[in-house]
N, C-alpha and C. Protein backbone atom coordinates (compact mmCIF):
# COMPACT_ATOMS: atom_id res chain seq x y z
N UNK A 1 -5.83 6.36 -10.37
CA UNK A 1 -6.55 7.55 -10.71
C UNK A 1 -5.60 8.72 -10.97
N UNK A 2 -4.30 8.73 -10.23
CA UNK A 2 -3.54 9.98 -10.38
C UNK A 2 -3.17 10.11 -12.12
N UNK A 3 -2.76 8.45 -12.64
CA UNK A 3 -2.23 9.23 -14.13
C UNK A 3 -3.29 9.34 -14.60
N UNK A 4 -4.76 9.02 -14.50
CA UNK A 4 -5.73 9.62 -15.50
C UNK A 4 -5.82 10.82 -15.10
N UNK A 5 -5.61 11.33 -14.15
CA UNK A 5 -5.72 13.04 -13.95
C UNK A 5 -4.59 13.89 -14.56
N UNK A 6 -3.82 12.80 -14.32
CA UNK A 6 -2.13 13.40 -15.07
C UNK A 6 -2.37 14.15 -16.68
N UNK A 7 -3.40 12.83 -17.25
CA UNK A 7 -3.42 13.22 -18.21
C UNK A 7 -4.81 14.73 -19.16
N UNK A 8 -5.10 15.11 -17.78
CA UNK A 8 -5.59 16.23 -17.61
C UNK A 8 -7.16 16.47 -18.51
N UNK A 9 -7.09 15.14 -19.02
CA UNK A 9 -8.70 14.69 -19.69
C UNK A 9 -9.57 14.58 -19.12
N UNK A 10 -10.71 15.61 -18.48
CA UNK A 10 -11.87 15.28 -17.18
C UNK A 10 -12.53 13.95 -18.00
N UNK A 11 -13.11 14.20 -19.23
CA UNK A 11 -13.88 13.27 -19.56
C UNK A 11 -13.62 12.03 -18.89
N UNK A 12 -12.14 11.75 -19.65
CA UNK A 12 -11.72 10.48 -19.14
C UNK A 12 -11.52 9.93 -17.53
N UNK A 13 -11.04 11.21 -16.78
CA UNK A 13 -11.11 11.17 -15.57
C UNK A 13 -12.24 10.66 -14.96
N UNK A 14 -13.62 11.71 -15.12
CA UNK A 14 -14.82 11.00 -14.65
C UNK A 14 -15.46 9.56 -15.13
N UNK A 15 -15.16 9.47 -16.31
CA UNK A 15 -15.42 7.82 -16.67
C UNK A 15 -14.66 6.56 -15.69
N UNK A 16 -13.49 6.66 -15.64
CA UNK A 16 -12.90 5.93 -14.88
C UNK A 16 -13.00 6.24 -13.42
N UNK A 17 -13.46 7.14 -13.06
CA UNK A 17 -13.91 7.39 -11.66
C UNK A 17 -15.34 6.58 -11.71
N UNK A 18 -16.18 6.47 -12.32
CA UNK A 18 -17.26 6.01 -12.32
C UNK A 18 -17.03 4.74 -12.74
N UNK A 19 -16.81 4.32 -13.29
CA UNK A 19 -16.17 3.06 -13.54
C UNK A 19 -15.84 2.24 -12.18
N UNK A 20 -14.92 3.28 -11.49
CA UNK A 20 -14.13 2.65 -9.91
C UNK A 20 -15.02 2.49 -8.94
N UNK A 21 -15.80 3.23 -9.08
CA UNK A 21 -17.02 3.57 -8.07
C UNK A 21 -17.97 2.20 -8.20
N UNK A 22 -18.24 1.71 -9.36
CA UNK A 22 -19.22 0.65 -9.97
C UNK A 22 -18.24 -0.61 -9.53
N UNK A 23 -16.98 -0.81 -9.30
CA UNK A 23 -16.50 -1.94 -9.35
C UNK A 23 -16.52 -2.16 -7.41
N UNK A 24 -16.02 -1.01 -6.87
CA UNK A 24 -16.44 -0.92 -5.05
C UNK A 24 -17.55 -1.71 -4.85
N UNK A 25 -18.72 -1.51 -5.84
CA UNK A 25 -20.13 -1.18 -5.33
C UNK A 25 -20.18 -2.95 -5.25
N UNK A 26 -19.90 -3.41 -6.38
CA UNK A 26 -20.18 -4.60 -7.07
C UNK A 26 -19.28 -5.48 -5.66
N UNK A 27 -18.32 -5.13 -5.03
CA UNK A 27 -17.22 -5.57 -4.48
C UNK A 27 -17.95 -6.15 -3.10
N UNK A 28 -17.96 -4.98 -2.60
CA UNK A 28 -18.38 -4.46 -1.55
C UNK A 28 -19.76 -5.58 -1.22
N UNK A 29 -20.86 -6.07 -2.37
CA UNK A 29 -22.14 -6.49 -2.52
C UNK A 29 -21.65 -8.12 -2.07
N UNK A 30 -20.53 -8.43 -2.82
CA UNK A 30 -19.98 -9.57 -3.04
C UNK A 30 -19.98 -10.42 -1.81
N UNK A 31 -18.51 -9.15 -1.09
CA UNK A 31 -18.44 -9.89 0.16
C UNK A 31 -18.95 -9.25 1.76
N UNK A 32 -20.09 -8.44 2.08
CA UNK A 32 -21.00 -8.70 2.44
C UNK A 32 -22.45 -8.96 2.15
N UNK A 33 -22.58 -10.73 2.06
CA UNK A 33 -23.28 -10.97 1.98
C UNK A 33 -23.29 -12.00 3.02
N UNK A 34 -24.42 -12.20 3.43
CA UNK A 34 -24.56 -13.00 5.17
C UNK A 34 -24.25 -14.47 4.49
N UNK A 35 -24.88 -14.64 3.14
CA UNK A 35 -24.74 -16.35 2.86
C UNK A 35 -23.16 -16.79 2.24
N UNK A 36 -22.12 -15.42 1.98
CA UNK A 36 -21.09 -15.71 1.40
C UNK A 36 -20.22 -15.77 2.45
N UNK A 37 -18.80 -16.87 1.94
CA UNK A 37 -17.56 -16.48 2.36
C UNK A 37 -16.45 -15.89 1.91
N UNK A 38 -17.33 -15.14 1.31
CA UNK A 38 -16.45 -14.49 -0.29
C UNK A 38 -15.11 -13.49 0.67
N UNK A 39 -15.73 -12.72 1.95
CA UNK A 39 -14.75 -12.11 2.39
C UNK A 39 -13.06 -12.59 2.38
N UNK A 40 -13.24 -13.61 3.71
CA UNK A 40 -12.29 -14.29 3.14
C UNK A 40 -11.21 -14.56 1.95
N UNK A 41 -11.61 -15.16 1.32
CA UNK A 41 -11.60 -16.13 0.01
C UNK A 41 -11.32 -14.46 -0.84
N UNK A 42 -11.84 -13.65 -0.95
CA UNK A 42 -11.13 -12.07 -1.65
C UNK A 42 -9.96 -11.60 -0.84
N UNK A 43 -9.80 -11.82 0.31
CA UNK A 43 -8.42 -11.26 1.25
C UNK A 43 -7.42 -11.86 0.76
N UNK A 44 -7.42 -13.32 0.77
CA UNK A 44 -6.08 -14.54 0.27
C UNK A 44 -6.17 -13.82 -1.17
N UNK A 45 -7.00 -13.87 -2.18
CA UNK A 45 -6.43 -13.76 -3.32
C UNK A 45 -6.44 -12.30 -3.69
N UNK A 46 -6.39 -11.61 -2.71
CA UNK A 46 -5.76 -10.23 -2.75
C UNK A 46 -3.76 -10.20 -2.42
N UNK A 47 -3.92 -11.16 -1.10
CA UNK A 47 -2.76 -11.64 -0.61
C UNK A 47 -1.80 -12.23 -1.66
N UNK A 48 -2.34 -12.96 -2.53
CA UNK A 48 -1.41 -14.01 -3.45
C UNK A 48 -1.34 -13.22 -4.29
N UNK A 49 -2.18 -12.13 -4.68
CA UNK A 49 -1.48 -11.15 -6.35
C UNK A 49 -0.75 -9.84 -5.58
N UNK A 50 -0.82 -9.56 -4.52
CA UNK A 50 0.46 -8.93 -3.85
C UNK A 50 2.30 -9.29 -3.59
N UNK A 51 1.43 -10.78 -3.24
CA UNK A 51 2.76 -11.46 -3.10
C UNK A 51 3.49 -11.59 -4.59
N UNK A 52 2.72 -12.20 -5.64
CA UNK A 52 3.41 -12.11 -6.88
C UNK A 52 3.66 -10.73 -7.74
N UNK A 53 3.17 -9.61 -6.96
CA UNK A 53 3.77 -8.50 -7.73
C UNK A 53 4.89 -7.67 -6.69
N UNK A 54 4.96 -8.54 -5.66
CA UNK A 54 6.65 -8.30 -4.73
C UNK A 54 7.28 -9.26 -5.64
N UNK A 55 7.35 -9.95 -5.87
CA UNK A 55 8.24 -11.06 -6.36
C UNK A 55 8.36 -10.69 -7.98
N UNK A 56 8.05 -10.00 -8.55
CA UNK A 56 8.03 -9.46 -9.38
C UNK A 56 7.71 -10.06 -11.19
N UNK A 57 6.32 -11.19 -10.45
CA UNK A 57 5.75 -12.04 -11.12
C UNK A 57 4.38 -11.29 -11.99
N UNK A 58 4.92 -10.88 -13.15
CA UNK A 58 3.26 -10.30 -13.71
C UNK A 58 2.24 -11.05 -13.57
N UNK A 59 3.21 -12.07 -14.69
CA UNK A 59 2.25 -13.08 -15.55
C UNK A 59 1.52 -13.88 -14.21
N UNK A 60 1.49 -14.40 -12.74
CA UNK A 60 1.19 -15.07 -12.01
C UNK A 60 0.09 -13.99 -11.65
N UNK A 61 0.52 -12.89 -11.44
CA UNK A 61 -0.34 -11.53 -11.21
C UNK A 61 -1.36 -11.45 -11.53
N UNK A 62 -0.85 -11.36 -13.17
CA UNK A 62 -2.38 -11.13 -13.93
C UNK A 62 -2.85 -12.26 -13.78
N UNK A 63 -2.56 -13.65 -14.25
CA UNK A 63 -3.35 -14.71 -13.95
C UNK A 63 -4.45 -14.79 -12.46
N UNK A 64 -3.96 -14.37 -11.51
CA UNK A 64 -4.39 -14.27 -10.27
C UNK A 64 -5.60 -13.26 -10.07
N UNK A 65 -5.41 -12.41 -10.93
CA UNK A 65 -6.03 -11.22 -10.55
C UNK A 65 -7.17 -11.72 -11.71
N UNK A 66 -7.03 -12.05 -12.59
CA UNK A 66 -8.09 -12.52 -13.47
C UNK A 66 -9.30 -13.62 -12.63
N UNK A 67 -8.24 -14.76 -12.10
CA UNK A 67 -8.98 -15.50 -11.26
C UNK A 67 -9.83 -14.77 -10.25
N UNK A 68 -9.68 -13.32 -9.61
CA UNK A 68 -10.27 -13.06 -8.66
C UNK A 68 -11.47 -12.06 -9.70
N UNK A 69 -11.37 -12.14 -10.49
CA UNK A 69 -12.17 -11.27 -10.99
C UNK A 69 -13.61 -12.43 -11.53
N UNK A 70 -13.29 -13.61 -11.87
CA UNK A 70 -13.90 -14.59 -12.00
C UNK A 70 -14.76 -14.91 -11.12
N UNK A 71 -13.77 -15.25 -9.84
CA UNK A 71 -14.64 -15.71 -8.80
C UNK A 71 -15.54 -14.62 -8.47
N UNK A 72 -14.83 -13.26 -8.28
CA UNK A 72 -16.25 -12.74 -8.14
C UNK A 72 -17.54 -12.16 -8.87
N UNK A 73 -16.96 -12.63 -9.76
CA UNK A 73 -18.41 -12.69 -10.69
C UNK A 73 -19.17 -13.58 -10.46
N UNK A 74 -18.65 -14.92 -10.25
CA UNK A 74 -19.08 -15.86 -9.74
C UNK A 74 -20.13 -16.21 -8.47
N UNK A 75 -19.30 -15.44 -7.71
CA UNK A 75 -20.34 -14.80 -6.21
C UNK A 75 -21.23 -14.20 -6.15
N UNK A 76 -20.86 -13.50 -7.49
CA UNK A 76 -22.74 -12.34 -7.55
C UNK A 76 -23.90 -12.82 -8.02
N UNK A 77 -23.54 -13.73 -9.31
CA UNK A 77 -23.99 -14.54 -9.70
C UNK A 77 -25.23 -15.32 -9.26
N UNK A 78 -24.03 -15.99 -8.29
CA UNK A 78 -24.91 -17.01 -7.19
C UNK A 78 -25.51 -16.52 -6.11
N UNK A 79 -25.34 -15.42 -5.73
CA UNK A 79 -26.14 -14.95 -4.17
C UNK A 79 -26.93 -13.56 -4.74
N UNK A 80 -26.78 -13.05 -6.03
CA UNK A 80 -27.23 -12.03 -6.49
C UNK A 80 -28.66 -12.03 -7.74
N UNK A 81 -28.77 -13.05 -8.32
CA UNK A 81 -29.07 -13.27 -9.17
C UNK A 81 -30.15 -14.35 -9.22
């Protein structure tokens, strides 16, 4: 959020604030849910795209981080839908 403020554009600022806010919400829905183990299972692959951006692995990164974005779509999906 700091360089979109950097770049001193509210518009853009509040879009991507709202934006961030919508992705918490969605997050948050994911992994409490009483029938999921999504908690979990979002901590490790929070853990593994940390670890590959110490190690100074994008490409494993982004791959990783894509995967977690999958799965939890995946989760809403199924316990939301």
């Amino acid at each position: 959020m700091k360089v979109v403020k950097w770049t001193g554009n509210s518009q853009l600022y509040e879009m991507v604030k709202e934006l961030n806010d919508k992705i918490y919400m969605v997050g948050h829905k994911a992994i409490n849910n009483e029938k999921s183990t999504r908690d979990m299972e979002s901590l490790e692959e929070h853990r593994r795209i940390i670890e590959a951006l110490k190690n100074n692995d994008i490409l494993a990164a982004k791959n990783l981080m894509i995967l977690h974005i999958v799965e939890t779509r995946r989760n809403l999906i199924k316990n939301f839908l």
